[in-house]
C-alpha atoms as a PDB file:
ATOM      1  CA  UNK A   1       0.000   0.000   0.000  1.00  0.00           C
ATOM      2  CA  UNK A   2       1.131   3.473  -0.866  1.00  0.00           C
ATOM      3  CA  UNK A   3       2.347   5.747   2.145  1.00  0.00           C
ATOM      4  CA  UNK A   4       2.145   2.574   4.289  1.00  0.00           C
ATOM      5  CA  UNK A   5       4.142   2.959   7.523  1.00  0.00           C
ATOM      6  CA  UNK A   6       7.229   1.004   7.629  1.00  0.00           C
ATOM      7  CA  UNK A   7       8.807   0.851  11.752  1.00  0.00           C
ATOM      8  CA  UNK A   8      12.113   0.581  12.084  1.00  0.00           C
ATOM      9  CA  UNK A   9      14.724  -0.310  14.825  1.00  0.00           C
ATOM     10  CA  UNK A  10      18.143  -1.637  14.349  1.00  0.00           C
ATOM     11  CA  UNK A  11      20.385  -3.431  16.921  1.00  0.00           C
ATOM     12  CA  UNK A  12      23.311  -5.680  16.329  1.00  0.00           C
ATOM     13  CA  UNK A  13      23.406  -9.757  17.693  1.00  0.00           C
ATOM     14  CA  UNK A  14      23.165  -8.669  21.033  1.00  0.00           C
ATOM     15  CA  UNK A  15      23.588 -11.989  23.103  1.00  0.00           C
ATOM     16  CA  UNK A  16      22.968 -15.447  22.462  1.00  0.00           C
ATOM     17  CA  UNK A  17      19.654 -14.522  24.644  1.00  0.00           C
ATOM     18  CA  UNK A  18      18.374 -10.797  23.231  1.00  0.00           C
ATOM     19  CA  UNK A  19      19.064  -7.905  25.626  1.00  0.00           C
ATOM     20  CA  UNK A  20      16.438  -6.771  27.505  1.00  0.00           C
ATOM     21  CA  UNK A  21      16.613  -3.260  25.553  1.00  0.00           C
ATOM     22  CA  UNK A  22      16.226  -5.011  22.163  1.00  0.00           C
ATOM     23  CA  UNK A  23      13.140  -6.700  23.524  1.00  0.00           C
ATOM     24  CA  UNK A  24      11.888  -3.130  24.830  1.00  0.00           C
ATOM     25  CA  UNK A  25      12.654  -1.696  20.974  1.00  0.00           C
ATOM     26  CA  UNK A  26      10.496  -5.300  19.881  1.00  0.00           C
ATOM     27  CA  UNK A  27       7.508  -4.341  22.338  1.00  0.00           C
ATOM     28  CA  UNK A  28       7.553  -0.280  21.580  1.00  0.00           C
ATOM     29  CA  UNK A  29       7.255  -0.947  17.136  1.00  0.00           C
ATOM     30  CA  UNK A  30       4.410  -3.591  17.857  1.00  0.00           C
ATOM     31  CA  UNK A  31       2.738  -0.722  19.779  1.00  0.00           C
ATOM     32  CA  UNK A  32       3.433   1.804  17.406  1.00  0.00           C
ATOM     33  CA  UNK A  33       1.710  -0.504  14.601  1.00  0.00           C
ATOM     34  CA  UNK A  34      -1.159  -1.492  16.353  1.00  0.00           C
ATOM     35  CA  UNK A  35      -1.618   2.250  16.169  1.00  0.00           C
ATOM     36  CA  UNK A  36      -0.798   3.123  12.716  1.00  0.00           C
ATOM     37  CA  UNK A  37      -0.480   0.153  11.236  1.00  0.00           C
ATOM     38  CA  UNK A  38       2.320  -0.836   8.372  1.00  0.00           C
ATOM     39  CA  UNK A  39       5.549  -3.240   8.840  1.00  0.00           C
ATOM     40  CA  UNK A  40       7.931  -3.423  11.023  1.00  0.00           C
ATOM     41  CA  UNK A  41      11.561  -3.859   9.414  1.00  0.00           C
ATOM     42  CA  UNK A  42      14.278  -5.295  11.946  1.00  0.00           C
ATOM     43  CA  UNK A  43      17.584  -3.692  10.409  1.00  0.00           C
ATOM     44  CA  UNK A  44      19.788  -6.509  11.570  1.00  0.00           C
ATOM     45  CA  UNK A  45      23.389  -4.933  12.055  1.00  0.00           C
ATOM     46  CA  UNK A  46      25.426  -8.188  11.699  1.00  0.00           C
ATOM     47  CA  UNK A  47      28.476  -6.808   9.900  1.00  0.00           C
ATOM     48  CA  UNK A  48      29.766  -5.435  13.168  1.00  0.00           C
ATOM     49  CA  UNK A  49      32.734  -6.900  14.153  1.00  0.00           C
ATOM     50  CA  UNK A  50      32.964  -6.104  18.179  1.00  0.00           C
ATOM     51  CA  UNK A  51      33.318  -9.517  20.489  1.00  0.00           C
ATOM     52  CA  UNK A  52      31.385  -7.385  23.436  1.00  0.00           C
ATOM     53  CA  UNK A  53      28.381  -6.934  21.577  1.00  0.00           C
ATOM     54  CA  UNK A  54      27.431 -10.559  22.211  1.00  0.00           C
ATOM     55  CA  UNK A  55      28.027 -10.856  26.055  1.00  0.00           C
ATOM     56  CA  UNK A  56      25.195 -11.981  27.991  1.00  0.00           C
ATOM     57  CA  UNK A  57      24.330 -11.071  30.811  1.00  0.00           C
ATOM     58  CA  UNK A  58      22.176 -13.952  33.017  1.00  0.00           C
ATOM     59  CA  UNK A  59      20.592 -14.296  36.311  1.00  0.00           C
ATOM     60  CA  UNK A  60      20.784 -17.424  38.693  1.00  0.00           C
ATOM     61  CA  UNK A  61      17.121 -18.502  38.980  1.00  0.00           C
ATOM     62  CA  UNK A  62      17.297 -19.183  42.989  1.00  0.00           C
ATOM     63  CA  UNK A  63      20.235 -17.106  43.853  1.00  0.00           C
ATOM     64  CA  UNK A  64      19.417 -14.234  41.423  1.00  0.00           C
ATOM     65  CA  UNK A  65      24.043 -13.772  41.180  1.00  0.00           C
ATOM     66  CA  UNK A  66      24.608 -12.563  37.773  1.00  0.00           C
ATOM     67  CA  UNK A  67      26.288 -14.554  35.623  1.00  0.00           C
ATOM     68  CA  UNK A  68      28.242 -13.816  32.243  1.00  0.00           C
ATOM     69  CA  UNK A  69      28.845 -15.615  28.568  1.00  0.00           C
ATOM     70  CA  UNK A  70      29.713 -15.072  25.343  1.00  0.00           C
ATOM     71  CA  UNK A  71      31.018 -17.127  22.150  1.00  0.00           C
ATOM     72  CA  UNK A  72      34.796 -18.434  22.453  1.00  0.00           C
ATOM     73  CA  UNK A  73      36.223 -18.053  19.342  1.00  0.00           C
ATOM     74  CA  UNK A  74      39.045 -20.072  17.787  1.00  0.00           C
ATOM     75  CA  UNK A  75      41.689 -17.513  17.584  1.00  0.00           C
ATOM     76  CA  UNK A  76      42.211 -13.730  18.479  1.00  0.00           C
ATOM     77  CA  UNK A  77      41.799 -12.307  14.877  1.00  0.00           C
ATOM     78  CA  UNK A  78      38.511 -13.751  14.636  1.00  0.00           C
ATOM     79  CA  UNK A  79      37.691 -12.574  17.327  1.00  0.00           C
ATOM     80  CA  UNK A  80      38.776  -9.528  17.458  1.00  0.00           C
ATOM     81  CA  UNK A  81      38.149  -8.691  13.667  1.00  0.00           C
ATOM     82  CA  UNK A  82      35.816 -10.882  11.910  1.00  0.00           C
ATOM     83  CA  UNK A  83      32.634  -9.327  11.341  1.00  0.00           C
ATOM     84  CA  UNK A  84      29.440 -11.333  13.513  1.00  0.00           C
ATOM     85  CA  UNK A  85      27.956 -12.741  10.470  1.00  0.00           C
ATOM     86  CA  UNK A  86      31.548 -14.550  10.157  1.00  0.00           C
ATOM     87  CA  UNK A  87      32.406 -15.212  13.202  1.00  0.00           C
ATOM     88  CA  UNK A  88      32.544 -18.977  13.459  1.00  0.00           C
ATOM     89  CA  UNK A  89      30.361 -21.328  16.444  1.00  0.00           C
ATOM     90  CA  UNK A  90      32.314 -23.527  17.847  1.00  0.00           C
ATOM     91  CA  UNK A  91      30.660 -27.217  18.982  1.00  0.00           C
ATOM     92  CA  UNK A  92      32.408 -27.246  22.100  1.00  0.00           C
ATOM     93  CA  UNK A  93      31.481 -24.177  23.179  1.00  0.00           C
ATOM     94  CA  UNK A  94      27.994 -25.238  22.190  1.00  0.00           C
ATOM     95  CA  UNK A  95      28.085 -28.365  24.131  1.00  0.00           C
ATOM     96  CA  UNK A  96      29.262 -26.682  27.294  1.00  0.00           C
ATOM     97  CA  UNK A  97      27.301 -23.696  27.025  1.00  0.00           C
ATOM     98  CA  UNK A  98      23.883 -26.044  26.844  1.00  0.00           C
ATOM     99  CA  UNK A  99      24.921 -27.727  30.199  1.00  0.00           C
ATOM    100  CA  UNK A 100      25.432 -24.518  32.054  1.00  0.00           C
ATOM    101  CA  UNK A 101      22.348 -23.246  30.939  1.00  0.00           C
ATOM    102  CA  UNK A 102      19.660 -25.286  33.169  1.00  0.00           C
ATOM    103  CA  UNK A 103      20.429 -22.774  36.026  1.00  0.00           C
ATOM    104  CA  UNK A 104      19.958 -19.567  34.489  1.00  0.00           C
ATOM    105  CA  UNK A 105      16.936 -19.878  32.081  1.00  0.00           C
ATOM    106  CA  UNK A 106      13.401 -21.776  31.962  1.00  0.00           C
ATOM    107  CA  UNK A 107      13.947 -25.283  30.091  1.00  0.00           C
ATOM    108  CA  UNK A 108      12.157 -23.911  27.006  1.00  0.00           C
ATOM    109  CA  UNK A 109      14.694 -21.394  26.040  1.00  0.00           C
ATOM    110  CA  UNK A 110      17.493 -24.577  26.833  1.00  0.00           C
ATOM    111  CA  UNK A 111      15.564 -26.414  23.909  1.00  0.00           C
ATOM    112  CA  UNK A 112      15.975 -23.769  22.132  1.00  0.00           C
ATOM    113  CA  UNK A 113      19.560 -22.874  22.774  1.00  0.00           C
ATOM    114  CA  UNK A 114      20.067 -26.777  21.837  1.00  0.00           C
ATOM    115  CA  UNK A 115      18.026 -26.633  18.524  1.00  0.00           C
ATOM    116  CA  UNK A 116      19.836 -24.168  16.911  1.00  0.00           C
ATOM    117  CA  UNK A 117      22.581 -25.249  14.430  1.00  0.00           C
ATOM    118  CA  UNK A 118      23.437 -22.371  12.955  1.00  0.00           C
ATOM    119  CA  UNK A 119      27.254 -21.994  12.541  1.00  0.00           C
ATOM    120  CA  UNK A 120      28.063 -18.379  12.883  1.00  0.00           C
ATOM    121  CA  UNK A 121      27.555 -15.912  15.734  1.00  0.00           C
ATOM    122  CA  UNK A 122      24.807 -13.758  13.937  1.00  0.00           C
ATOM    123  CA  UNK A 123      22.624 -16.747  12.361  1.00  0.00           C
ATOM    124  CA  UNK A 124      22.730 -18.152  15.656  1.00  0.00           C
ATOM    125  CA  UNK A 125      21.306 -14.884  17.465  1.00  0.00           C
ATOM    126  CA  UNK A 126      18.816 -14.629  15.119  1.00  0.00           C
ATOM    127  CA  UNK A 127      18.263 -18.202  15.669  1.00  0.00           C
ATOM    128  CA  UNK A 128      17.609 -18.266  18.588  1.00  0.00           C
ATOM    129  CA  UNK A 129      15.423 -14.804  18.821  1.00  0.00           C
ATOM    130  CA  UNK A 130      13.248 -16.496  16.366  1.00  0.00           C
ATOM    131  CA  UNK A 131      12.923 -19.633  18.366  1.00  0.00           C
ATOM    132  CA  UNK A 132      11.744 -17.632  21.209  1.00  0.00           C
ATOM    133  CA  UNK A 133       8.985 -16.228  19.076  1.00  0.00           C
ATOM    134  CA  UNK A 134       9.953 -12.618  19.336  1.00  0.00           C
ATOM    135  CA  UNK A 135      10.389 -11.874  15.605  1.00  0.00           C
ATOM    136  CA  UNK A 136       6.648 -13.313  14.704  1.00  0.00           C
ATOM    137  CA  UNK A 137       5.730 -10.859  11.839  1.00  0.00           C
ATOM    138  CA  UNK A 138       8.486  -8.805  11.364  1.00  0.00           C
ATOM    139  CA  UNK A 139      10.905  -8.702   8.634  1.00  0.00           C
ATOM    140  CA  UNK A 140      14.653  -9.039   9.080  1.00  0.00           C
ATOM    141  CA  UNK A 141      16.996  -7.475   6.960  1.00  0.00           C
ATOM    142  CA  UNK A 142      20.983  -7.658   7.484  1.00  0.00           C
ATOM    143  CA  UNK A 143      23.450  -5.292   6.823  1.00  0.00           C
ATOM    144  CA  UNK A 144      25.460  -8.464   5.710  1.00  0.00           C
ATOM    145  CA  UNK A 145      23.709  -9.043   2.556  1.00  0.00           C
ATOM    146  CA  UNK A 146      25.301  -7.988  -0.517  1.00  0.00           C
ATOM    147  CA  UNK A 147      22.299  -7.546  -2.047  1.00  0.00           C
ATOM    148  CA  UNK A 148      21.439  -4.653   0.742  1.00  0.00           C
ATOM    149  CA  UNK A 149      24.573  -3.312   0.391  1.00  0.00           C
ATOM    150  CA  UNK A 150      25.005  -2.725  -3.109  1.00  0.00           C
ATOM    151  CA  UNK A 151      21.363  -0.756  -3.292  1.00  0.00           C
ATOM    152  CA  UNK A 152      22.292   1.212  -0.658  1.00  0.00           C
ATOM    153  CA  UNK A 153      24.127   4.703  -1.643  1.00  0.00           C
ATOM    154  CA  UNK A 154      27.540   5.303  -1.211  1.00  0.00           C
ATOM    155  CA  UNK A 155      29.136   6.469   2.241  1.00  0.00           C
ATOM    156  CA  UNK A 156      32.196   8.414   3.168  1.00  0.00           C
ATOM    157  CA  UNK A 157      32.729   6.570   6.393  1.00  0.00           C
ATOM    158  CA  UNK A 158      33.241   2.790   6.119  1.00  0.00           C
ATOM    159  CA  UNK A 159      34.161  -0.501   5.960  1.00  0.00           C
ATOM    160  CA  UNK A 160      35.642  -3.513   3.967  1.00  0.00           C
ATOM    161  CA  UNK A 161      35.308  -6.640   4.756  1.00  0.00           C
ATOM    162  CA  UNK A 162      38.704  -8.201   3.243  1.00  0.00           C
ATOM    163  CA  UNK A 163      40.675 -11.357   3.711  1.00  0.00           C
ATOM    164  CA  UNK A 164      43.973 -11.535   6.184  1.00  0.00           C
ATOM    165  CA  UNK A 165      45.500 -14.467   7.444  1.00  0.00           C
ATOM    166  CA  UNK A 166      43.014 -16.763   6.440  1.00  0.00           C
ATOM    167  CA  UNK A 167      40.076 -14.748   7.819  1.00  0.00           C
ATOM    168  CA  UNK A 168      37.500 -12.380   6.856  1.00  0.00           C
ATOM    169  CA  UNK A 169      38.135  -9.460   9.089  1.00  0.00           C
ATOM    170  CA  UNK A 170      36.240  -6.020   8.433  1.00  0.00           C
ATOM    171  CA  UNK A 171      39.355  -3.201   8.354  1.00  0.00           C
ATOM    172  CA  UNK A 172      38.228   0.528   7.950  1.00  0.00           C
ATOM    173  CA  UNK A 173      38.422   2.570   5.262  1.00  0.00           C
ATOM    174  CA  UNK A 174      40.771   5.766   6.102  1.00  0.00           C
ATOM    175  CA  UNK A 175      42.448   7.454   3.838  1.00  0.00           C
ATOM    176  CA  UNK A 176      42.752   5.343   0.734  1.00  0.00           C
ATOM    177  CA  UNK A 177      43.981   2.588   3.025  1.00  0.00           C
ATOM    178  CA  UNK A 178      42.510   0.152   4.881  1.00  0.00           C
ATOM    179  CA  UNK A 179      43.385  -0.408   8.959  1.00  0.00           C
ATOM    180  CA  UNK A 180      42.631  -2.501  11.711  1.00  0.00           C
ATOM    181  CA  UNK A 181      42.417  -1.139  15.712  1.00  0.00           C
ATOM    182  CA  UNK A 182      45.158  -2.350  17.423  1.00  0.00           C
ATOM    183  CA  UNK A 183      43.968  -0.182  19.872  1.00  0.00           C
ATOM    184  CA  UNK A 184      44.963   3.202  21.233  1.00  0.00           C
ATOM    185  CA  UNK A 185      46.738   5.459  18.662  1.00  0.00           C
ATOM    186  CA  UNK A 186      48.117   1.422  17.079  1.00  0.00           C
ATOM    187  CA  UNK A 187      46.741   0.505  13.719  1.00  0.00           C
ATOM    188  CA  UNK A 188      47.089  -2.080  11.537  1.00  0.00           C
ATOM    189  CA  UNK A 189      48.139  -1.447   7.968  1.00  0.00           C
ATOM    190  CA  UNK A 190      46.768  -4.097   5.601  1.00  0.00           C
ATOM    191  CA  UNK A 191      48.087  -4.274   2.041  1.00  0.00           C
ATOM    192  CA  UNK A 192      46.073  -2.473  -0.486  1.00  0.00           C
ATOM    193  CA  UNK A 193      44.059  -4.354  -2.355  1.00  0.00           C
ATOM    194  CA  UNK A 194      40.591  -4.371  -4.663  1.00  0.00           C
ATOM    195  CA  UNK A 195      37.290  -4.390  -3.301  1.00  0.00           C
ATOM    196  CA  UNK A 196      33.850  -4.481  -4.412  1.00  0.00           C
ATOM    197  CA  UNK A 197      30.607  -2.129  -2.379  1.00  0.00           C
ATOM    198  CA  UNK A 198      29.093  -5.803  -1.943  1.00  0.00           C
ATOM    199  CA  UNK A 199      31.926  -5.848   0.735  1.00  0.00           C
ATOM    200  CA  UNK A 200      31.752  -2.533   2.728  1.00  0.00           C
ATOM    201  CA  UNK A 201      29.157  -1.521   5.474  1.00  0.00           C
ATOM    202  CA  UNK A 202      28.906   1.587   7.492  1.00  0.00           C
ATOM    203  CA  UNK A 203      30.529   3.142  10.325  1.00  0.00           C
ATOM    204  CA  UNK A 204      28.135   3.533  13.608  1.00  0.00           C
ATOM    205  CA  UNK A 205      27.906   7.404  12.283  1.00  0.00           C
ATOM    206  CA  UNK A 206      26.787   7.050   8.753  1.00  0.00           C
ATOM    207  CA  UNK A 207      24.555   3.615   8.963  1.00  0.00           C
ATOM    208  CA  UNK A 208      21.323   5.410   9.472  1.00  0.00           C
ATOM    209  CA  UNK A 209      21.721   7.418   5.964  1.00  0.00           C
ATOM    210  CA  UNK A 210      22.558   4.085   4.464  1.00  0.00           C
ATOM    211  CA  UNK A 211      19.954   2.073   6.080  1.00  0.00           C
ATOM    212  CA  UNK A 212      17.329   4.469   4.874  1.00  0.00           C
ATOM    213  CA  UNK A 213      18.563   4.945   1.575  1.00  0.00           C
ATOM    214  CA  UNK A 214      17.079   1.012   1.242  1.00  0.00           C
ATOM    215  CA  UNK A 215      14.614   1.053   3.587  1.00  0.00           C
ATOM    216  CA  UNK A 216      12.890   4.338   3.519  1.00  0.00           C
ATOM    217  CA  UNK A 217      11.569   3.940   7.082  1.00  0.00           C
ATOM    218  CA  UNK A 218       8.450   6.082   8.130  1.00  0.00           C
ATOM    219  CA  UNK A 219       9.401   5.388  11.792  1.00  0.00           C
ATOM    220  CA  UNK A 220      12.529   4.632  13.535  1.00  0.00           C
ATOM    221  CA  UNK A 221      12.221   2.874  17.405  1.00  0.00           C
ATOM    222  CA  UNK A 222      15.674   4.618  19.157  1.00  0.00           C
ATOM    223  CA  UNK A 223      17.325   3.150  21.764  1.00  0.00           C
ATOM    224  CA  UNK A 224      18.714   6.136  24.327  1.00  0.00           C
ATOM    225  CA  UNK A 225      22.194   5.719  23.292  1.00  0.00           C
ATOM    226  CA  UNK A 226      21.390   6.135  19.519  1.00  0.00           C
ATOM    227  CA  UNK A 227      19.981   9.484  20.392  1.00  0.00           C
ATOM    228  CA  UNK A 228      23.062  10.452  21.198  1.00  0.00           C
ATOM    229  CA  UNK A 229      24.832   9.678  17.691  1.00  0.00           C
ATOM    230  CA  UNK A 230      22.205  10.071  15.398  1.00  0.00           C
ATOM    231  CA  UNK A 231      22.843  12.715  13.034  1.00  0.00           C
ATOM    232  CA  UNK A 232      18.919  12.728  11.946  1.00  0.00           C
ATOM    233  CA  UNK A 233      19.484  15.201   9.408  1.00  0.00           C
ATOM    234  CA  UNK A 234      20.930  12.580   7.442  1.00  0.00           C
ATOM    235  CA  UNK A 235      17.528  10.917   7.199  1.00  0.00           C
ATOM    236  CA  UNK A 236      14.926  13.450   7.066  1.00  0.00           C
ATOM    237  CA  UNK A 237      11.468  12.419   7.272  1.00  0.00           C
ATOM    238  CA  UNK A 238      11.354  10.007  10.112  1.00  0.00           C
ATOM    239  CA  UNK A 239       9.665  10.136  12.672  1.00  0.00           C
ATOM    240  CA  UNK A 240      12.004   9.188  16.115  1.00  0.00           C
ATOM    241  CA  UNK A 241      10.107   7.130  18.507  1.00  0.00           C
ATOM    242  CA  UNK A 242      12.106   6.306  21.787  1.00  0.00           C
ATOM    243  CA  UNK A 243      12.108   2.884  23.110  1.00  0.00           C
ATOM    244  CA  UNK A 244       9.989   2.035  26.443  1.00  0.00           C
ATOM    245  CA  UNK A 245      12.502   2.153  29.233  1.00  0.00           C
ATOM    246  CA  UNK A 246      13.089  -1.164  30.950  1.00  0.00           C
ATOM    247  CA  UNK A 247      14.709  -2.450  33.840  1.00  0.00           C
ATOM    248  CA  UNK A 248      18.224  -4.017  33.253  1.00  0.00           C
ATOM    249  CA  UNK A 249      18.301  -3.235  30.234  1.00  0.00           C
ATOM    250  CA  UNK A 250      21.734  -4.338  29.684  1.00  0.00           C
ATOM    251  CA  UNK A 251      20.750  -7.913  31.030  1.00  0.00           C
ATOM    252  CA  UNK A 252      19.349 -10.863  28.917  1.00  0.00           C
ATOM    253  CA  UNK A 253      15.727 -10.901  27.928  1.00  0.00           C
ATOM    254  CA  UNK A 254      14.639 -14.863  29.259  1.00  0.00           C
ATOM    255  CA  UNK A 255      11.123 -14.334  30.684  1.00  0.00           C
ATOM    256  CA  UNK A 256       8.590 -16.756  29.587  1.00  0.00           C
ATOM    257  CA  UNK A 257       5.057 -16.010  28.057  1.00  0.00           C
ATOM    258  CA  UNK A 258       2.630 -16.508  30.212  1.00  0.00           C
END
């Protein structure tokens, strides 16, 4: 339908259980469309490369002590470089990870823990948010897909994702060169090479431009820390919606439906 409203939000795999805040964004566009109607688009930012965006954050379910996981990964520039979508799930972790599990989260969200086979860190987020049936209805789209990324428009401020020592790492785009964070003032200097806009996503400060140049949002669910980076006059015509605040909003979303 013409004019139809199309919601927004975007978040990056945020856990191998979502964060509570993405779950807060989830409940706040189903509101919003209940009201006005439309889609809701999930802008799935998998090309990220950051290990810490995946910690979870648990609670014991007698003793309430927090508890903390994330993916291993099988070698530091993986880790440290390789974008989410390529950042490989290892079966021992797996293993492990499902016999921990029992004491932190209801026996359904186990099964589903156990059920998905996915072999990367961002198919098995989305996995798993799927499984827990938070995603009913809306449509996903990743910043991974080279279809996405070569209709969106071009961008000053980016990056390529580029092979190094038998990995896929995502190096940034600076100056006719491409770098990796050492961190600090220390870069990495990787050899120049070719590269195709099927292989380059944004920086944090110009995704929303590119995201909309696809998606041409009506609506766009903000978290509270996207407020404060948004340049919004790089996507005029959206309405800004904040998300409903939530307690521990850092922590893992596990409730179950009652």
């Amino acid at each position: 339908m013409a004019n139809s409203p199309v919601i927004c939000f975007g978040q990056q795999p945020c856990g191998i259980f979502p964060k509570r805040f993405l779950y807060a964004k989830i409940q706040t566009a189903r509101k919003l469309q209940a009201e006005i109607g439309g889609e809701i688009v999930f802008f799935y930012h998998d090309s990220d490369h950051d290990p810490r965006e995946t910690k979870t954050m648990l609670r014991h379910r007698k003793s309430d002590e927090p508890f903390e996981i994330n993916f291993t990964f099988e070698n530091k520039l993986q880790r440290k470089y390789s974008p989410l979508y390529l950042k490989r799930v290892q079966a021992e972790w797996c293993a492990k990870t499902a016999l921990q599990l029992p004491a932190y989260v209801d026996r359904q969200w186990v099964e589903a823990f156990k059920k998905t086979t996915a072999t990367n860190v961002a198919d098995f987020c989305l996995d798993i948010y799927s499984g827990m049936g938070l995603l009913e209805g809306i449509r996903v789209v990743r910043s991974s897909d080279p279809a996405f990324r070569k209709a969106a428009c071009d961008v000053s401020d980016y990056y390529v994702d580029v092979a190094y020592q038998g990995e896929t790492v995502r190096a940034r785009h600076s100056d006719d060169v491409l770098k990796l964070h050492e961190g600090g003032d220390h870069f990495i200097t990787l050899p120049v090479c070719e590269f195709t806009k099927e292989q380059t996503s944004p920086s944090r400060d110009s995704r929303l431009q590119w995201m909309q140049s696809v998606l041409h949002c009506t609506h766009y669910v903000a978290g509270a820390s996207e407020q404060d980076y948004m340049n919004k006059d790089d996507a005029p015509g959206i309405t800004y919606v904040s998300r409903e605040t939530i307690e521990r909003s850092d922590e893992a979303y596990t409730e179950v439906p009652t």
